[in-house]
Protein backbone atom coordinates (compact mmCIF):
# COMPACT_ATOMS: atom_id res chain seq x y z
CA UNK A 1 -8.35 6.64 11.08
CA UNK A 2 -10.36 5.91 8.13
CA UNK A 3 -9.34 4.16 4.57
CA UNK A 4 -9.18 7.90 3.20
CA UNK A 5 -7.11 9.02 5.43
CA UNK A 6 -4.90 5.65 5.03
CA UNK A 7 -5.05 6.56 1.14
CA UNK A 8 -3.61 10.05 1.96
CA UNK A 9 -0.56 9.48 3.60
CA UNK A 10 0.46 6.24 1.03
CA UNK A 11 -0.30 8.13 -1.68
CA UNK A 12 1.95 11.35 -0.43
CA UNK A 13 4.76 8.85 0.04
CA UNK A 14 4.64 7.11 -3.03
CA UNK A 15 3.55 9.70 -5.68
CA UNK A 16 3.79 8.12 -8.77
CA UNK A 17 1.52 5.22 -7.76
CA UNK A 18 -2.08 4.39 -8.32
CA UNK A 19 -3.34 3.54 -4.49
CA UNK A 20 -6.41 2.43 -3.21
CA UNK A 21 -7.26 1.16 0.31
CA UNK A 22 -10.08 -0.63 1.21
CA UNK A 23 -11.82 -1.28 4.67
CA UNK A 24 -12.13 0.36 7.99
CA UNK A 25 -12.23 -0.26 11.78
CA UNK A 26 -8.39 -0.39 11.51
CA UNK A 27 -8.39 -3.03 9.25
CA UNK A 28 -7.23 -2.45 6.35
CA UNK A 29 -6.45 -4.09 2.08
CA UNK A 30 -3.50 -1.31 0.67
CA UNK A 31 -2.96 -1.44 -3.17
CA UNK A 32 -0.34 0.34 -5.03
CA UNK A 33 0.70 0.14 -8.46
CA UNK A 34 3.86 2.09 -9.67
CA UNK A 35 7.27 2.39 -10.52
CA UNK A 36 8.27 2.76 -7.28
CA UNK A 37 8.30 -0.84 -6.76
CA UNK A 38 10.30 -2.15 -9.85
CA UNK A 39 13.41 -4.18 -8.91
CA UNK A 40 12.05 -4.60 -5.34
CA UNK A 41 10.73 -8.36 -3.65
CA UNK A 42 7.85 -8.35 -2.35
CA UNK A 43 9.36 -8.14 1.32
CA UNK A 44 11.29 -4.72 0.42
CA UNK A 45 7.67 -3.68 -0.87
CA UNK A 46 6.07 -3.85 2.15
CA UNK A 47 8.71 -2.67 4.04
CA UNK A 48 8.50 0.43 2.20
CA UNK A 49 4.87 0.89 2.94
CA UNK A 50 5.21 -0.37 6.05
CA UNK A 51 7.93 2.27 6.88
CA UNK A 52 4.75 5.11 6.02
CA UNK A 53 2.37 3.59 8.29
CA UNK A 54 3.93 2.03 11.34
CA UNK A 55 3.40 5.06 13.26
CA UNK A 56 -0.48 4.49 13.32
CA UNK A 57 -0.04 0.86 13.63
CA UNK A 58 2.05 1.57 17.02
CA UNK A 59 -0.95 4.08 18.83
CA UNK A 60 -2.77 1.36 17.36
CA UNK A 61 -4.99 3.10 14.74
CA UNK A 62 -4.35 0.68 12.27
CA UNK A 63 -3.93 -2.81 13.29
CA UNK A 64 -4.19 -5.00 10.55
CA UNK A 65 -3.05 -4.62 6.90
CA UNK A 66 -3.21 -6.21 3.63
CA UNK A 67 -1.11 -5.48 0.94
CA UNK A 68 -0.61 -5.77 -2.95
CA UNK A 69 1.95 -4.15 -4.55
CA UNK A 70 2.91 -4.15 -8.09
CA UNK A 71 4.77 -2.53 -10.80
CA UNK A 72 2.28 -1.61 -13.98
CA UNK A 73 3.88 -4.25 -16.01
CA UNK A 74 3.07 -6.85 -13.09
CA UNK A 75 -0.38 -5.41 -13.38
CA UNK A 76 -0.97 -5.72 -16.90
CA UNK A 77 0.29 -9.70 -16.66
CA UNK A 78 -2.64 -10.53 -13.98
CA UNK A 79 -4.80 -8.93 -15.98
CA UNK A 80 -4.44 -10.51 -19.10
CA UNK A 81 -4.37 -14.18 -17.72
């Protein structure tokens, strides 16, 4: 599994985010930025992602992951400071 393919099935689950996924060798940095997220903590986030991918983490295919997840108007505050 590559980070394209990775990219594919986040981005099918969470539509209205911007996703991009770095790396390879089943090692993997996830980033989303949407809506979806908004009034979620950060351990509901990655639940949420986590519930997407676990099936390739379990044959193995992905083994490690790091995430960021944000709402636009969490975005917006790390990029101004």
């Amino acid at each position: 599994m590559d980070h394209s393919q990775v990219k594919q099935l986040v981005q099918a689950a969470f539509s209205d985010c911007e996703v991009s996924v770095d790396g390879g060798d089943g090692k993997y940095l996830i980033t989303a930025v949407g809506s979806a997220f908004e009034g979620l903590n950060a351990v509901k986030r990655q639940q949420a992602v986590y519930a997407v991918i676990n099936e390739h983490i379990a044959s193995g295919a992905i083994h490690a992951v790091t995430m960021r997840l944000l709402t636009p108007a969490e975005r917006e505050a790390t990029q101004a400071s």
